[in-house]
Protein backbone atom coordinates (compact mmCIF):
# COMPACT_ATOMS: atom_id res chain seq x y z
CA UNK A 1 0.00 0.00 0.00
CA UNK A 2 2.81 2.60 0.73
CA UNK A 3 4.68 1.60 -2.69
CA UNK A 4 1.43 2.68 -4.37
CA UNK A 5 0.63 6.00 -2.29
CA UNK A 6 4.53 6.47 -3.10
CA UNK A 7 4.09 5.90 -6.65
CA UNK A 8 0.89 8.01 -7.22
CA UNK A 9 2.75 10.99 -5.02
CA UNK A 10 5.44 10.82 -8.00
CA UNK A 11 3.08 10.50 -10.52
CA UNK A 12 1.38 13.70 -9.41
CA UNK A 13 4.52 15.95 -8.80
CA UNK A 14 6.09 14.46 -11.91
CA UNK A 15 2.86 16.32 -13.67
CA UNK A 16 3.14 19.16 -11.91
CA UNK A 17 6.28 19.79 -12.62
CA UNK A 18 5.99 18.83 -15.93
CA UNK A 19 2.88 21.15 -16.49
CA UNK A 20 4.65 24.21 -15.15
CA UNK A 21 7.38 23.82 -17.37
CA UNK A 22 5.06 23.52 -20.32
CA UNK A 23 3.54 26.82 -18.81
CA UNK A 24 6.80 28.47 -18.83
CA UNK A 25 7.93 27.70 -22.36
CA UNK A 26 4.25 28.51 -23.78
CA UNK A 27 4.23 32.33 -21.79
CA UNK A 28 8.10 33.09 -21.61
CA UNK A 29 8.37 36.29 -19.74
CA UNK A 30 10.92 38.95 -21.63
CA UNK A 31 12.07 41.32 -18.98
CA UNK A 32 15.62 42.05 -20.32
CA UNK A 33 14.82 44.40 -22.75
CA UNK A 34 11.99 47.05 -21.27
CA UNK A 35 10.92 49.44 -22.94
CA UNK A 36 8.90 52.59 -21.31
CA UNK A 37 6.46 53.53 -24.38
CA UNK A 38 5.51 50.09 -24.91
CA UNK A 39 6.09 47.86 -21.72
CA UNK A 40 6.06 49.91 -18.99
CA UNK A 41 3.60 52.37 -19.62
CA UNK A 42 0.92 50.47 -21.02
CA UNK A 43 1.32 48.61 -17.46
CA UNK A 44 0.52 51.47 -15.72
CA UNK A 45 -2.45 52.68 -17.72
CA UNK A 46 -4.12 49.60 -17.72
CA UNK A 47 -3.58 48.74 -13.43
CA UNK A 48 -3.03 52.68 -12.36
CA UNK A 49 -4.19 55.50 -14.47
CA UNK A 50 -7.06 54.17 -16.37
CA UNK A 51 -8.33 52.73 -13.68
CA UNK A 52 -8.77 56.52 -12.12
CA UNK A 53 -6.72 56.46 -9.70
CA UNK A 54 -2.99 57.84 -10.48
CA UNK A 55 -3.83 60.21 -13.45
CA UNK A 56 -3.09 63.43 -12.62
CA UNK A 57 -1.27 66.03 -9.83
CA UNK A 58 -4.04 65.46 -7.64
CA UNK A 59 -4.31 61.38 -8.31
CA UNK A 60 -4.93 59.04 -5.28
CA UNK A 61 -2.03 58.97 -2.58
CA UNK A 62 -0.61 62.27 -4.59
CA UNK A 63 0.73 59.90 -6.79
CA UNK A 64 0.37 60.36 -10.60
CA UNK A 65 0.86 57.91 -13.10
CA UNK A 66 0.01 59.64 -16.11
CA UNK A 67 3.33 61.18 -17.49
CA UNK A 68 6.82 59.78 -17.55
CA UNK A 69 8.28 62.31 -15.41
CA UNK A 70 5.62 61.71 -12.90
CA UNK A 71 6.25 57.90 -13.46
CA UNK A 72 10.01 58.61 -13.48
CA UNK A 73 9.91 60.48 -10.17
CA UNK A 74 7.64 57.60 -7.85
CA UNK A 75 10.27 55.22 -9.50
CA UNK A 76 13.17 56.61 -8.13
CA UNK A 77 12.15 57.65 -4.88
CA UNK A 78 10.83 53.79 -4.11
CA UNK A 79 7.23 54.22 -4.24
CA UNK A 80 6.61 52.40 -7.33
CA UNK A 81 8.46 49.28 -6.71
CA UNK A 82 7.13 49.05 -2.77
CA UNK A 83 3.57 49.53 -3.75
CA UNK A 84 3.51 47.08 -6.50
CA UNK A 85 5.19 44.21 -4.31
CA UNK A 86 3.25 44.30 -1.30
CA UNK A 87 5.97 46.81 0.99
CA UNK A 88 2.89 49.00 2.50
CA UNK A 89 -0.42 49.26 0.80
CA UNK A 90 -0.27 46.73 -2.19
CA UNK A 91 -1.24 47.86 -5.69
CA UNK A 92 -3.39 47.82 -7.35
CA UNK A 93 -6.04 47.14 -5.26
CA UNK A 94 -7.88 44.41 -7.58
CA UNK A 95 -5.00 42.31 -6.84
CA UNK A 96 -0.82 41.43 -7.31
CA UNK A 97 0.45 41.82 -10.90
CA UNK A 98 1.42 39.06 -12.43
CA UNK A 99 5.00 38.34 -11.33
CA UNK A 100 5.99 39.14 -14.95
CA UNK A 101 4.59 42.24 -15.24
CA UNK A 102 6.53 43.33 -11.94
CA UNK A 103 9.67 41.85 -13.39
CA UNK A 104 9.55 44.36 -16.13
CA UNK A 105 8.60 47.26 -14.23
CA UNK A 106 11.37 46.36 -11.97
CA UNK A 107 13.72 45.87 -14.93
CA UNK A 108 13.00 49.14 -16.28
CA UNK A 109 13.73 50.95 -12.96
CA UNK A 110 16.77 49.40 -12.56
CA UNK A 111 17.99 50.43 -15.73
CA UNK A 112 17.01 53.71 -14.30
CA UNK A 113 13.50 54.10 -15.82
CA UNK A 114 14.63 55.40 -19.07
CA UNK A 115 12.23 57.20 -21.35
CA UNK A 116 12.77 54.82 -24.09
């Protein structure tokens, strides 16, 4: 009886494993080459700005969103990377970006948030 709980235990994480790595190759995430206009931006319209929240001076917070400076700014003080993983209030507030999404966004502040 244990050699077949044993064998159905392996049997299960061998598919698990398996189907993750199937996951992986079928939605690769790209974070080594970020770019602002068309990565990182159209992240924060489509969790921050559009959502009404960070899209102006006076958005939620007094954090806006809506320009690269703006962007630029939050990204270099901290703000953007502590919000978006969970240090303090987590955003947005529908839920954690997908981990690839926050790769990028963290890519693209350590390469100092160019406006590429």
């Amino acid at each position: 009886m244990k050699r077949l709980l044993s064998f159905f235990i392996i049997v299960i994480i061998g598919i698990s494993c398996s189907s993750e790595n199937v996951q992986e190759l079928q939605d690769p995430c790209d974070s080594a080459d970020v770019v602002f206009k068309q990565d990182v931006e159209a992240l924060l319209s489509a969790n921050c700005t559009d959502a009404g929240c960070h899209n102006g001076p006076n958005g939620v917070g007094g954090l806006d969103l809506n320009t690269y400076a703006s962007a630029k700014e939050i990204a270099d003080n901290g703000k953007l990377m502590n919000r978006i993983t969970g240090s303090g209030n987590l955003m947005p507030p529908s839920g954690k970006l997908p981990k690839c999404d926050i790769e990028r966004i963290r890519t693209w502040v350590e390469q100092g948030a160019p406006n590429n």
